[in-house]
Structure formats: C-alpha cells, structure tokens
N, C-alpha and C. Protein backbone atom coordinates (compact mmCIF):
# COMPACT_ATOMS: atom_id res chain seq x y z
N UNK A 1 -86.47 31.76 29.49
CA UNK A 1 -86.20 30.71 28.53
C UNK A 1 -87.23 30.75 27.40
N UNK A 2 -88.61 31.50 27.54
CA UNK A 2 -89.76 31.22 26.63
C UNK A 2 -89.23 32.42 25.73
N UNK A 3 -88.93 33.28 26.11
CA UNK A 3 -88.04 34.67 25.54
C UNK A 3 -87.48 34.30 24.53
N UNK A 4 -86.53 33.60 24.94
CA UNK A 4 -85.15 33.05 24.07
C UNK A 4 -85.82 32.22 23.12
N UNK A 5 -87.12 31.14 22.96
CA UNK A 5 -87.43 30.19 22.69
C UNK A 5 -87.83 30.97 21.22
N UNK A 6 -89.10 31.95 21.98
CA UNK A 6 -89.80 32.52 21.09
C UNK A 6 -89.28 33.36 19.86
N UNK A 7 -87.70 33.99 20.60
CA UNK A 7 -87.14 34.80 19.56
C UNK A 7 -86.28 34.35 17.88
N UNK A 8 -86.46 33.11 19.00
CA UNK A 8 -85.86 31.34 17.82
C UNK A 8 -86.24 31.22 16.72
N UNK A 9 -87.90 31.27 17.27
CA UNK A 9 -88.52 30.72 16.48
C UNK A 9 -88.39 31.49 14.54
N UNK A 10 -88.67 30.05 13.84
CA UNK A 10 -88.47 30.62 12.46
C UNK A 10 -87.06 31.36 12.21
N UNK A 11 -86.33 30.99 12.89
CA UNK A 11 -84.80 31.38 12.36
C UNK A 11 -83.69 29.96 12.17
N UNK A 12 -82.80 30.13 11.66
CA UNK A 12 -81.81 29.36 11.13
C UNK A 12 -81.06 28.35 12.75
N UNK A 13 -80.89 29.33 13.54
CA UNK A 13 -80.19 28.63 14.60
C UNK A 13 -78.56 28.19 14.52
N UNK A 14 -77.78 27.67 15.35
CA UNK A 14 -76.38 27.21 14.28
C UNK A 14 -76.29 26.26 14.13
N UNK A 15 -75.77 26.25 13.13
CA UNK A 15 -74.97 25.21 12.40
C UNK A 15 -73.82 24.79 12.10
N UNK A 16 -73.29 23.67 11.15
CA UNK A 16 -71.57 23.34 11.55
C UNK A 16 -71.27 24.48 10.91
N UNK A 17 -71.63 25.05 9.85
CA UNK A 17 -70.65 26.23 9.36
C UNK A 17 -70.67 27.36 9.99
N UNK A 18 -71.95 27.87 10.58
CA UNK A 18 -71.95 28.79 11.78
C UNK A 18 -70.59 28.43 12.78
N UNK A 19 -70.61 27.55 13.18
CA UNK A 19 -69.88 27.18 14.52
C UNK A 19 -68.08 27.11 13.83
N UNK A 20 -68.03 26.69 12.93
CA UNK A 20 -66.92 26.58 12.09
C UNK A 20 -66.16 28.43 11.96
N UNK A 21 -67.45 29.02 11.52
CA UNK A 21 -66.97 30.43 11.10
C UNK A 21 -66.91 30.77 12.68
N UNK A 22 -67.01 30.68 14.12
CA UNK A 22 -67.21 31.22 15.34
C UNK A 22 -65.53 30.70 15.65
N UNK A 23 -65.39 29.57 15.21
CA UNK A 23 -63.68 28.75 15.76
C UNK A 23 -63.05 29.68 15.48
N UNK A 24 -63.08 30.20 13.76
CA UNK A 24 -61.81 30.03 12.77
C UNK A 24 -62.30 31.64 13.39
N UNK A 25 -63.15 32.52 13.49
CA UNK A 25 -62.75 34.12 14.41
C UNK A 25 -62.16 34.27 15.56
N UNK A 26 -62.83 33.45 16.36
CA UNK A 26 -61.99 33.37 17.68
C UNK A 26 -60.09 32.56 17.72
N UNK A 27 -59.81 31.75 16.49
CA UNK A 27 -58.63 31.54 16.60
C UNK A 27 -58.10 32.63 16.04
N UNK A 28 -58.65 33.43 14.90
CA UNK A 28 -57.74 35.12 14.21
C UNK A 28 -57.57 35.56 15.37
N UNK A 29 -58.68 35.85 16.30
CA UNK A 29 -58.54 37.01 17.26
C UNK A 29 -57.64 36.90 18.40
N UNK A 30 -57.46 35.20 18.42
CA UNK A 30 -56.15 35.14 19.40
C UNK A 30 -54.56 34.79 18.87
N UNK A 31 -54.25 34.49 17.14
CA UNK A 31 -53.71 34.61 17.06
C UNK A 31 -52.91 36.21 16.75
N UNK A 32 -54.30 36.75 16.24
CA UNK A 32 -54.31 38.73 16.23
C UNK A 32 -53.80 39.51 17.52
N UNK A 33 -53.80 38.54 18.52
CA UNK A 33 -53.59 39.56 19.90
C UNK A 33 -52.22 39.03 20.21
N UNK A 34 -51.89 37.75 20.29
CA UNK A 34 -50.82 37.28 20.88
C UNK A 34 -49.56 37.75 19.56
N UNK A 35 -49.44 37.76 18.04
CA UNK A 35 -48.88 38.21 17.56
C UNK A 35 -48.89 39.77 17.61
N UNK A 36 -49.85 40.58 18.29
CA UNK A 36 -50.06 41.74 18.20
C UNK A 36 -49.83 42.93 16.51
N UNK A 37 -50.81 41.86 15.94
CA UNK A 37 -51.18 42.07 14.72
C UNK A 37 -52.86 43.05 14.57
N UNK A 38 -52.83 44.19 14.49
CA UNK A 38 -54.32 44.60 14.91
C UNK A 38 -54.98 44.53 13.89
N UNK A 39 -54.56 44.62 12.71
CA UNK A 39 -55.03 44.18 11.01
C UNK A 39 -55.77 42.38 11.42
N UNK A 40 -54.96 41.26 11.94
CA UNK A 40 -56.12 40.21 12.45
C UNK A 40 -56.82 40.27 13.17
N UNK A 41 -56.41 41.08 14.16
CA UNK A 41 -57.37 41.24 15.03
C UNK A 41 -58.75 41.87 14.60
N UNK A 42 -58.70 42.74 13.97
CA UNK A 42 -60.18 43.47 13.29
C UNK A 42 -60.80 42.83 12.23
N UNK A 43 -59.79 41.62 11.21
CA UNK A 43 -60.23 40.74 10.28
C UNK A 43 -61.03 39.67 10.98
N UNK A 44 -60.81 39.48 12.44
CA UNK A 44 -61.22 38.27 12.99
C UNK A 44 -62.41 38.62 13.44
N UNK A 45 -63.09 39.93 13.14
CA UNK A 45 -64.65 40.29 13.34
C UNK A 45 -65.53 39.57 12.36
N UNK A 46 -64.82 39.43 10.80
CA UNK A 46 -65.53 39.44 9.47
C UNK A 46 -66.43 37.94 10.05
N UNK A 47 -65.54 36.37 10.36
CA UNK A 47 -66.19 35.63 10.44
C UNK A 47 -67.33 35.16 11.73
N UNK A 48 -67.07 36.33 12.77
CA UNK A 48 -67.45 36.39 13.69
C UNK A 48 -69.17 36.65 13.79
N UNK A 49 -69.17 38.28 12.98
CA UNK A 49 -70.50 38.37 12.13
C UNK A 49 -71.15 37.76 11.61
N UNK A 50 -70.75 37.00 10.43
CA UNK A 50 -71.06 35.98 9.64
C UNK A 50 -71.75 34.88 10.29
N UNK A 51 -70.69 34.34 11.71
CA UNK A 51 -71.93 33.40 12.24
C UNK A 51 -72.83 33.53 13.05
N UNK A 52 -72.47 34.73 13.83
CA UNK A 52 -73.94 35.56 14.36
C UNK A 52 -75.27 36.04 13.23
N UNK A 53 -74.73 36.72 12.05
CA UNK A 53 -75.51 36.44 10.94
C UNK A 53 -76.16 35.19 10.76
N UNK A 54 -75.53 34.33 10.56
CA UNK A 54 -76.56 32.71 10.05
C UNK A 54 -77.08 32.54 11.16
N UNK A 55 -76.90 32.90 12.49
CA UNK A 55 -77.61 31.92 13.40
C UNK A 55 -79.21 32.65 13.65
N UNK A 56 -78.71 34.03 13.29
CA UNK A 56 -80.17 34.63 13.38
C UNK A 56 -80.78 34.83 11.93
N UNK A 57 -80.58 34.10 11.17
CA UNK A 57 -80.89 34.38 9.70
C UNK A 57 -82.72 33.47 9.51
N UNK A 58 -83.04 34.78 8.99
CA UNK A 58 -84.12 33.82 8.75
C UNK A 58 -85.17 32.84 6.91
N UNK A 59 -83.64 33.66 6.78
CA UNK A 59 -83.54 32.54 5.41
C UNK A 59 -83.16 30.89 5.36
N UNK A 60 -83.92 30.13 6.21
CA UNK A 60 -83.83 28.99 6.27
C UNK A 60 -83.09 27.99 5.14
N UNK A 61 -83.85 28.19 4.21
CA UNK A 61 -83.11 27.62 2.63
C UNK A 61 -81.90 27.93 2.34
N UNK A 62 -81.57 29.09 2.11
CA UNK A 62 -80.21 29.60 2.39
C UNK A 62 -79.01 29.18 2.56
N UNK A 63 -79.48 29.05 3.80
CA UNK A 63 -78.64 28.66 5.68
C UNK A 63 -77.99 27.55 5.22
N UNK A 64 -78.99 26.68 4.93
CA UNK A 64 -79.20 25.03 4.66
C UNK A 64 -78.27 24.95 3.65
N UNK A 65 -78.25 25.33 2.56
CA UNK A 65 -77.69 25.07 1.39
C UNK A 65 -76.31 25.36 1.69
N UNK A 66 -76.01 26.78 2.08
CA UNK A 66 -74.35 27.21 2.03
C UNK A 66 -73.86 25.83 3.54
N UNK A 67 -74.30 25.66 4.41
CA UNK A 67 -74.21 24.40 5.00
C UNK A 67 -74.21 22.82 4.59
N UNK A 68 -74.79 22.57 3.46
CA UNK A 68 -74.33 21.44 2.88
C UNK A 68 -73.77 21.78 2.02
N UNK A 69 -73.07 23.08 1.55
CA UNK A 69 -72.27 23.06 0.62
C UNK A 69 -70.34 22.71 1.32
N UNK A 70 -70.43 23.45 2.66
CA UNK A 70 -69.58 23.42 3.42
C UNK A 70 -69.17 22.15 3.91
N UNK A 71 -70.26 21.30 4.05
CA UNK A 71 -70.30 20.06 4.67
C UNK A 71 -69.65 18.91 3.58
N UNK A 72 -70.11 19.13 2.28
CA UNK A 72 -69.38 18.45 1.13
C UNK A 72 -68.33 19.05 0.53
N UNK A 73 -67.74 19.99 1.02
CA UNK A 73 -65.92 21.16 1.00
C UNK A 73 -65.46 20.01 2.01
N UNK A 74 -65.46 19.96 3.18
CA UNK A 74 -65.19 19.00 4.44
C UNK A 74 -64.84 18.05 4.31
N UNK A 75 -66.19 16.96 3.36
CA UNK A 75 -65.40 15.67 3.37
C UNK A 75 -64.47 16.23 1.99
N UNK A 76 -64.66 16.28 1.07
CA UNK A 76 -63.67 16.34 0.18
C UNK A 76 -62.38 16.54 0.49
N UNK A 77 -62.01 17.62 1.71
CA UNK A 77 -61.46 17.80 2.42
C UNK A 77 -60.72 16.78 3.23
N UNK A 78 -61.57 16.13 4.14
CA UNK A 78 -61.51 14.92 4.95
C UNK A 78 -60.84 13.63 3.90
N UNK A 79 -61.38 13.46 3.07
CA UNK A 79 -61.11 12.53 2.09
C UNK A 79 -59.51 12.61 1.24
N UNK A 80 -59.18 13.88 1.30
CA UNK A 80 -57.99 13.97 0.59
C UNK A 80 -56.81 13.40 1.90
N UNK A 81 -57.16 14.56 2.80
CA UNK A 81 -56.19 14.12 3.89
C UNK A 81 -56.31 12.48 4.39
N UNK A 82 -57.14 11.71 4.43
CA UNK A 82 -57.10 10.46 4.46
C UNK A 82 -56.14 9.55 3.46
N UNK A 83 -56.50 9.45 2.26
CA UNK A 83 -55.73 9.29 0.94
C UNK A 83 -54.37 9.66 1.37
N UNK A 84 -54.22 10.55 1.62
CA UNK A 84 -52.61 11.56 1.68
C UNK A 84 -52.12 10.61 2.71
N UNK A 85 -52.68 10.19 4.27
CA UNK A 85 -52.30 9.71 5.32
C UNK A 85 -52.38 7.83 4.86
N UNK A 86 -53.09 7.62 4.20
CA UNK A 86 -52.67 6.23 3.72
C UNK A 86 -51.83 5.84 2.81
N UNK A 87 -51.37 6.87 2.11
CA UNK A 87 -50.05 6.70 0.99
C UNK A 87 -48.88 6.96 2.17
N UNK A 88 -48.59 7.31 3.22
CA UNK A 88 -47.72 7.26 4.04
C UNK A 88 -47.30 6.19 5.03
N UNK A 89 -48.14 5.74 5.70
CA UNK A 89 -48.95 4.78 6.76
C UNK A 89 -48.67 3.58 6.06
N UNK A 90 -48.80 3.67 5.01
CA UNK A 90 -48.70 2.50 4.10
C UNK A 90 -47.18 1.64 3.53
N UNK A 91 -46.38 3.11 3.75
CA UNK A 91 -45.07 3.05 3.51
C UNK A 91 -44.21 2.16 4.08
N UNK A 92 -44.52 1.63 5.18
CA UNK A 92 -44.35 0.11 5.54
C UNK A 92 -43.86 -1.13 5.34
N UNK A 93 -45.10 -1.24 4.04
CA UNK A 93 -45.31 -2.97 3.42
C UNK A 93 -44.90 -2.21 2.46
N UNK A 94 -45.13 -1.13 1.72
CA UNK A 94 -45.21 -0.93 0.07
C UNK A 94 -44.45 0.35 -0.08
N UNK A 95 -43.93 0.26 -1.42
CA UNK A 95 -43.24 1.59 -1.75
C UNK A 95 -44.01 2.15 -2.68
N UNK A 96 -43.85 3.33 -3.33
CA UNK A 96 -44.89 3.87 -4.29
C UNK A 96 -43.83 4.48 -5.04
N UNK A 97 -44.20 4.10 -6.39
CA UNK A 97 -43.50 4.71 -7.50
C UNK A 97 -44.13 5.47 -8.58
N UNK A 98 -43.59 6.21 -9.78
CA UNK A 98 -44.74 7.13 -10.38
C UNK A 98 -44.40 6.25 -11.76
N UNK A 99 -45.15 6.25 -12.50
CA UNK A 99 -44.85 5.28 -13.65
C UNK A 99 -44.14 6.65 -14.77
N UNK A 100 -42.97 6.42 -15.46
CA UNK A 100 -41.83 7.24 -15.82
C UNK A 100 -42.54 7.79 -17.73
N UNK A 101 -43.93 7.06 -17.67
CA UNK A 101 -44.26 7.10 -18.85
C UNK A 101 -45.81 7.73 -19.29
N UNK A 102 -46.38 7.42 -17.89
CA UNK A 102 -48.22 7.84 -18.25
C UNK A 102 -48.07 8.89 -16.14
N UNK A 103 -47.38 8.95 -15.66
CA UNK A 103 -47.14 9.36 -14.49
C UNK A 103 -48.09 9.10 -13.43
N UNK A 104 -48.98 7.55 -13.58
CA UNK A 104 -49.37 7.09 -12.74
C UNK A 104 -49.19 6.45 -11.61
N UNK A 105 -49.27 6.77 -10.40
CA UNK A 105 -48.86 6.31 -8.75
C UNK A 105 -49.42 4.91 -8.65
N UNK A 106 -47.88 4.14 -8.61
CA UNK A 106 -48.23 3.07 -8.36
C UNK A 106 -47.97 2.52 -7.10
N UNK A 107 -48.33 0.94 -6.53
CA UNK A 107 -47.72 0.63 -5.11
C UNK A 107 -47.82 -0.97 -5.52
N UNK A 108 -45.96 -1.03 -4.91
CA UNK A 108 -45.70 -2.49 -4.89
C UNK A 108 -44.97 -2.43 -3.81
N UNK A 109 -45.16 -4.06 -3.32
CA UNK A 109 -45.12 -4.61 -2.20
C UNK A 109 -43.41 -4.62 -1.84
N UNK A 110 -43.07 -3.99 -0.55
CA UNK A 110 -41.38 -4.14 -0.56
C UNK A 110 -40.95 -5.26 0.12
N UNK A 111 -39.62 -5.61 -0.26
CA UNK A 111 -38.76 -6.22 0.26
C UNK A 111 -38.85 -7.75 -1.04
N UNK A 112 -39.25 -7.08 -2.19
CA UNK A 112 -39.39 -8.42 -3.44
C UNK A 112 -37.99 -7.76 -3.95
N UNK A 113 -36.78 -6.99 -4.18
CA UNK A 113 -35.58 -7.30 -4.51
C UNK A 113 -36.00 -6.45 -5.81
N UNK A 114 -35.40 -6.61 -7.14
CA UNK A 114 -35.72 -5.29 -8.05
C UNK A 114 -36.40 -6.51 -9.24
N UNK A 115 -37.74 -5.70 -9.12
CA UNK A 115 -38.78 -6.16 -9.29
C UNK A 115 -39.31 -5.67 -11.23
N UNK A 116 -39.76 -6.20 -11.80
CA UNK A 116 -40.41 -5.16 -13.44
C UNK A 116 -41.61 -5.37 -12.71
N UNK A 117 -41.55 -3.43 -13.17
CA UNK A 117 -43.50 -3.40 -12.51
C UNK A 117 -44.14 -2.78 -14.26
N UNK A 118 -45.37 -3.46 -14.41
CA UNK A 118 -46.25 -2.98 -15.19
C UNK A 118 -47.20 -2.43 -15.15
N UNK A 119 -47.40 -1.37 -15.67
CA UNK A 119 -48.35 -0.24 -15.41
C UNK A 119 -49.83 -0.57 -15.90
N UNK A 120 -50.59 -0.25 -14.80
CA UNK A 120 -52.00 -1.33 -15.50
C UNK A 120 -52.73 -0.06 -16.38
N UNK A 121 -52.05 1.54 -15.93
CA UNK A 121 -52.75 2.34 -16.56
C UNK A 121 -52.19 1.96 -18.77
N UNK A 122 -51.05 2.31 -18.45
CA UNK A 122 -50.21 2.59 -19.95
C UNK A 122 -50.18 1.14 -20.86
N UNK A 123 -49.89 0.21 -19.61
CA UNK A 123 -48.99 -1.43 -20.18
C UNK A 123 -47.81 -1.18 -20.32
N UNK A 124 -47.21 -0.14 -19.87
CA UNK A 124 -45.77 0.07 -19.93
C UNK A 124 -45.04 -0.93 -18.75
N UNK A 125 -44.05 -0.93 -19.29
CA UNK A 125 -42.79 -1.89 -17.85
C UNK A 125 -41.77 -1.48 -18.12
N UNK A 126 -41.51 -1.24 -16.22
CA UNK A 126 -40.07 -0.95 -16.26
C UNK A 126 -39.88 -1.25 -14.88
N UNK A 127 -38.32 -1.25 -14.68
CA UNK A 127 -37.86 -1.74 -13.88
C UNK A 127 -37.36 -0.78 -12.19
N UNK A 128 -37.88 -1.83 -10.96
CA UNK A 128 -37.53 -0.44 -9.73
C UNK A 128 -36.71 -1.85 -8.69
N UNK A 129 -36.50 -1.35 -7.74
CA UNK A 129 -36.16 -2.12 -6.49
C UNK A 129 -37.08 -1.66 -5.42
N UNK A 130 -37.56 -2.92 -5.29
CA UNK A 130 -38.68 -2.55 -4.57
C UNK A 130 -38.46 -2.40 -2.70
C-alpha cells in the first residue's frame, strides 16, 4: 500500500473527467463487441488512455483546469436538459406558444378558453386558445 501511496505521490490522481473518459471507453468497447464493430472497438482505446493518462499525469494545473472545464460543459449540459424537462412537465397547467412576430416562447396558463396573449418581449398581441 506504501508502494502505491508513494507512486501517487505528486500526480493528478482521478478525476470526474478521468472517470467520465473510463465510462464513455468501456461503454465503446462494449457497444464495439456486442455490435461486432472492431473500428469501436479499437476507438474505445483512445478514451481509455486518456484517463489512464490524467490519472498519472503529473501536470497538476493542467489536470485541474481541463476538469473544471468539463465540469462547467456538464452543468451547462445539466441545465439545458432541465429547462428542456420543465417546458414538458409543465405541459400540464400551461401551454407554450412562440410569439408569431419576435419568436419568443411564451407560457400561458390552460384551460382560460381563447385567450389575447401579449408579448412582454415585442408588445405584440395576438390571439391563441389556451
């Protein structure tokens, strides 16, 4: 264990994007085998390296950086698909319409009968059933 400890030392270690690039090889390499695709299968080395690379990297700064760069790809990421899943989820109480004039997404409340909606982007109005 002092072996392992010592050989640590002053290196990067993993991280979420390490561990991220270890998923997304090991899912090529099994979707590479079970489609019996050998072109993924040998592509599914590239990210495999990569996180054996960072974990023994001893460019600390580096490491760090392309890792919070990944980490703020993610939420942005995270954040869209949220947005996306509450314009649906939402579909419920409210309908969403695109305004026919400045093409801004709007949301009004359903079951008000056919409603004039005004656009808070344009000041335009026009008319929907809500």
């Amino acid at each position: 264990m002092n072996r392992l400890r010592r050989m640590m030392q002053g290196r990067n270690g993993s991280d979420q994007f390490a561990i991220a690039l270890l998923y997304f090889g090991v899912i090529l390499a099994l979707f590479g085998s079970l489609l019996e695709l050998g072109y993924l299968l040998i592509l599914s080395y590239v990210p495999l390296i990569m996180s054996i690379f960072r974990t023994f990297s001893k460019d600390i700064a580096s490491r760090r950086r392309e890792n919070q760069d990944y980490l703020t790809a993610m939420a942005h990421l995270k954040a869209m698909v949220w947005r996306k899943k509450r314009s649906v989820t939402g579909s419920e109480t409210h309908r969403y319409y695109i305004c026919p004039y400045c093409k801004q997404k709007l949301r009004v409340p359903k079951g008000k009968g056919k409603v004039a909606i005004t656009c808070p982007h344009c000041g335009k109005e026009f008319k929907k059933k809500s």
